[in-house]
Protein backbone atom coordinates (compact mmCIF):
# COMPACT_ATOMS: atom_id res chain seq x y z
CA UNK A 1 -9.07 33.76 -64.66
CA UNK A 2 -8.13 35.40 -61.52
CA UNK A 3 -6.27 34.11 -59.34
CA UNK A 4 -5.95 35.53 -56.15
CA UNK A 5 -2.13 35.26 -55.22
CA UNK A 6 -1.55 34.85 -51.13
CA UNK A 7 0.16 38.58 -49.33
CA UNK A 8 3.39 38.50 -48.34
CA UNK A 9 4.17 38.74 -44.81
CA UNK A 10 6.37 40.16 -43.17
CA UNK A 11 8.95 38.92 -40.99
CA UNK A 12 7.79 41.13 -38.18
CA UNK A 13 4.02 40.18 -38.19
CA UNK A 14 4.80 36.46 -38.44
CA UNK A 15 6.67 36.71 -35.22
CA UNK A 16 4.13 38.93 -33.52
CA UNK A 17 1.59 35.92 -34.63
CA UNK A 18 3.89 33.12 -33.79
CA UNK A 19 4.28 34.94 -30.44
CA UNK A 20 0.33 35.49 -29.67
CA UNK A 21 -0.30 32.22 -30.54
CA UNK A 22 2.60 30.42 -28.10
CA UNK A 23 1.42 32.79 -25.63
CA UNK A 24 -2.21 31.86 -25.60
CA UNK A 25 -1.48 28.38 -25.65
CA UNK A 26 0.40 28.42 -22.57
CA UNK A 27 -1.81 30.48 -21.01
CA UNK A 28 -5.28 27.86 -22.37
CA UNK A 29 -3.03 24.83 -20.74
CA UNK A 30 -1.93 27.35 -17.65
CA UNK A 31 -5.58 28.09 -16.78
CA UNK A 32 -6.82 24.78 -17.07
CA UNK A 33 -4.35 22.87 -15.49
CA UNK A 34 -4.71 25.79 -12.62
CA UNK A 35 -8.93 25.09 -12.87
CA UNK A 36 -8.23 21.60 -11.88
CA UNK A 37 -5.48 21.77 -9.45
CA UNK A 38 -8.27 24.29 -7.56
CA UNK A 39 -10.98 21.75 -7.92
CA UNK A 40 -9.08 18.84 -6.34
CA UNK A 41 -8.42 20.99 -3.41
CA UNK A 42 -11.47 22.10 -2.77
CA UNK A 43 -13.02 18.75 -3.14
CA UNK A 44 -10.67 17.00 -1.11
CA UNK A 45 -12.18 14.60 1.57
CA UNK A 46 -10.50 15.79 5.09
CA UNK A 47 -8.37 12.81 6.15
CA UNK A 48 -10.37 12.23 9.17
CA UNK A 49 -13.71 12.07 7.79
CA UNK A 50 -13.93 8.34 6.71
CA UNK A 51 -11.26 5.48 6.83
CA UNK A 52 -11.24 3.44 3.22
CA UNK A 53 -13.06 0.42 3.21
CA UNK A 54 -9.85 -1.93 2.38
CA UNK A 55 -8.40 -0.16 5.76
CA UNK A 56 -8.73 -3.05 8.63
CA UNK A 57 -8.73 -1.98 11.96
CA UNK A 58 -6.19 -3.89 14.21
CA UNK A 59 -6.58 -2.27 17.70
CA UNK A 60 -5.73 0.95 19.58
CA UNK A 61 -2.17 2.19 19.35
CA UNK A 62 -1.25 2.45 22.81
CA UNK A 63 -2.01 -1.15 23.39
CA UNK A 64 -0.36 -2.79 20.45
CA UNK A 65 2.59 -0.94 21.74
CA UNK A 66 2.74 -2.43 24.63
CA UNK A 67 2.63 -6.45 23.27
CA UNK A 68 4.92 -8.78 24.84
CA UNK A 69 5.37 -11.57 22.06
CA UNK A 70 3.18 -12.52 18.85
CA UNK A 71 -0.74 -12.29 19.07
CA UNK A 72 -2.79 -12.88 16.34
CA UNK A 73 -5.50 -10.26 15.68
CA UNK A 74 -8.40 -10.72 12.86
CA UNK A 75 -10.00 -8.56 10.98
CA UNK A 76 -12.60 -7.52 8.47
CA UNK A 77 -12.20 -5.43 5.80
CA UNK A 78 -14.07 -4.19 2.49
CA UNK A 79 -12.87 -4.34 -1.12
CA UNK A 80 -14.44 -2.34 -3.70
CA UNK A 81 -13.31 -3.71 -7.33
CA UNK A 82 -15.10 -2.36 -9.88
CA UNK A 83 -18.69 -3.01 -9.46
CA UNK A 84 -18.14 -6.02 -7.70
CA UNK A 85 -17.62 -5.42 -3.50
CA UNK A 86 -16.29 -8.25 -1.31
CA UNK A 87 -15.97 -8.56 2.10
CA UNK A 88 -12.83 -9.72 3.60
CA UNK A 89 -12.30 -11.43 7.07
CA UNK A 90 -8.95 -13.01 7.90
CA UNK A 91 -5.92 -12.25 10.48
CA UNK A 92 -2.73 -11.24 10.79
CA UNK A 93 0.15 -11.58 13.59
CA UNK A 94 1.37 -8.45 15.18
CA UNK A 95 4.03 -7.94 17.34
CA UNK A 96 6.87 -5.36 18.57
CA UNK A 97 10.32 -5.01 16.94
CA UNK A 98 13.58 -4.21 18.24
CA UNK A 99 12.96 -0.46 17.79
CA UNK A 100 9.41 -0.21 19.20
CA UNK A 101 7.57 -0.26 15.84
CA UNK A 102 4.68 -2.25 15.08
CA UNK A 103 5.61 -5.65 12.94
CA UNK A 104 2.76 -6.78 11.12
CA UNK A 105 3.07 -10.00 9.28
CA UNK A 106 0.74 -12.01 6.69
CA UNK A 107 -0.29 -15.43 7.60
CA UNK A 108 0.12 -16.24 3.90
CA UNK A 109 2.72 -18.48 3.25
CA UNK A 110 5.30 -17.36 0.14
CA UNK A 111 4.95 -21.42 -0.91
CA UNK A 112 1.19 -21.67 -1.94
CA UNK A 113 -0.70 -19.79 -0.36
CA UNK A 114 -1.38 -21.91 3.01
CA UNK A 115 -2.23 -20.12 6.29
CA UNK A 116 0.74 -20.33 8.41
CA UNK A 117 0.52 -21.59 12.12
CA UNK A 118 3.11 -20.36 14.85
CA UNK A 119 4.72 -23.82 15.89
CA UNK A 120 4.46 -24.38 19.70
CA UNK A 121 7.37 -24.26 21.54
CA UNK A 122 7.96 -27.93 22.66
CA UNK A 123 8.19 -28.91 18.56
CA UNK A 124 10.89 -25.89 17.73
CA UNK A 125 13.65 -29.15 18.76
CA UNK A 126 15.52 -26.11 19.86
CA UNK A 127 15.97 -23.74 17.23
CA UNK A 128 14.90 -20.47 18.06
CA UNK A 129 14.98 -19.41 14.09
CA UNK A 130 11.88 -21.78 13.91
CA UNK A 131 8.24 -19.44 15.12
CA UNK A 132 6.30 -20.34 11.71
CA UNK A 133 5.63 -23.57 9.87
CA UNK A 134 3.13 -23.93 6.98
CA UNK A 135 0.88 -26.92 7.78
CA UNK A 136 0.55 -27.84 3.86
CA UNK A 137 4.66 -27.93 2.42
CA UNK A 138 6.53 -27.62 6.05
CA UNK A 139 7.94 -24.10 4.96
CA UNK A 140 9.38 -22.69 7.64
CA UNK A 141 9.85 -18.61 9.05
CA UNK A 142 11.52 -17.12 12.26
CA UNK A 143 9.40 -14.34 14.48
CA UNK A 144 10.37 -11.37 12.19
CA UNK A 145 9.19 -13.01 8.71
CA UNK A 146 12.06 -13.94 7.46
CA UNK A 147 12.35 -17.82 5.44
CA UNK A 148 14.17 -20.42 7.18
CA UNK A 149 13.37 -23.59 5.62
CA UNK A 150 12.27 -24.90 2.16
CA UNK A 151 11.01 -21.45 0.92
CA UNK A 152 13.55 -18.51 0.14
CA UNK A 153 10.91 -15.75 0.40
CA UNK A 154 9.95 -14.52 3.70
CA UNK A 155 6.14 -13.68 4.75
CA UNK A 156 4.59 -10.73 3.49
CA UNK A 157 4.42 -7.48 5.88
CA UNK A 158 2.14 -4.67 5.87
CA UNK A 159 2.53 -1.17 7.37
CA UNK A 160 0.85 0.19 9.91
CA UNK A 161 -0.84 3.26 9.57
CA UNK A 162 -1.99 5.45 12.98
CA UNK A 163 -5.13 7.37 12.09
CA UNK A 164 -6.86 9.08 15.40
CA UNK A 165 -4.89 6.66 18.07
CA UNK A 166 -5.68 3.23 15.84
CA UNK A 167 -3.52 1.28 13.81
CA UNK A 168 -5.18 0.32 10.23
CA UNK A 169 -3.45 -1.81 7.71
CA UNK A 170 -4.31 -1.52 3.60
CA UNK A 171 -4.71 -5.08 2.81
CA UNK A 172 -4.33 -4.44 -1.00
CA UNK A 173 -1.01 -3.08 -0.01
CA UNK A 174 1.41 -5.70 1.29
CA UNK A 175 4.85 -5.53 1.39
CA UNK A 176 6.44 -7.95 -0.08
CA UNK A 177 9.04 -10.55 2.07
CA UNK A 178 12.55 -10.53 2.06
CA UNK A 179 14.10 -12.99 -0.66
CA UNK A 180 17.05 -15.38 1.61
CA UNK A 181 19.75 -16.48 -0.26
């Protein structure tokens, strides 16, 4: 029979092939990673075309600013899961911090769940830690969040984010309370 016997190769050529072959590799992953870097620029949606649907609205910037104590402000919001949308309606309480910034707290309690209720002055028996109770399991929080009584986790926060003079909060994004030791 005959038997065809594979060439030898050089040293030289299977370097020179090694080589072409690294290089157009890097250059395949190069070009597309480059291909799709240009097409997420181009299609990017200009930040001030449309505010997400899971963005709720709280109020104008100037005027949250200016808050003297805790307010309560509702609002309604969208959430897309899937194929399955739900609308969302519920509140949170705003006020201003030490430094100016906007403190936005969840009326979730970090017990089970329970909407928190600010407690009205004439039942704080004078302690001014006390602004929060939960109706359900008595857990208590002070004005910034933070636990006081029967829970050790404060109240969840969320941040605010300024888009064209309002402030919007991402309620699938809350940040989560302080743990008290």
């Amino acid at each position: 029979m005959n038997e065809r016997l594979p060439q030898k190769i050089s040293r030289r050529a299977f370097l020179s092939t090694s080589g072409k072959l690294a290089l157009g590799i890097t250059g395949l992953v190069a070009g597309s990673t480059g291909l799709f870097y240009y097409g997420a620029l181009k299609h990017r949606v200009p930040a001030s075309q449309e505010i997400p649907s899971h963005m709720a609205e709280l109020g104008d910037l100037g005027q949250l600013t200016a808050l003297q104590g805790m307010i309560k402000i509702h609002y309604e919001a969208t959430i897309h899961d899937a194929w399955v949308t739900k609308p969302v309606k519920s509140f949170v309480y705003v006020s201003v911090d030490a430094k100016g910034g906007l403190l936005i707290l969840s009326p979730v309690c970090t017990h089970l769940g329970c909407k928190i209720d600010p407690v009205p002055v004439e039942k704080r028996g004078g302690s001014k830690n006390l602004f929060f109770q939960c109706p359900c399991h008595g857990a208590e929080f002070d004005d910034k969040g933070n636990a006081v009584g029967v829970v050790s986790q404060g109240l969840d926060s969320y941040e605010a984010l300024v888009a064209e003079g309002k402030v919007y909060i991402d309620i699938l994004a809350p940040i989560k309370g302080s743990i008290s030791s």
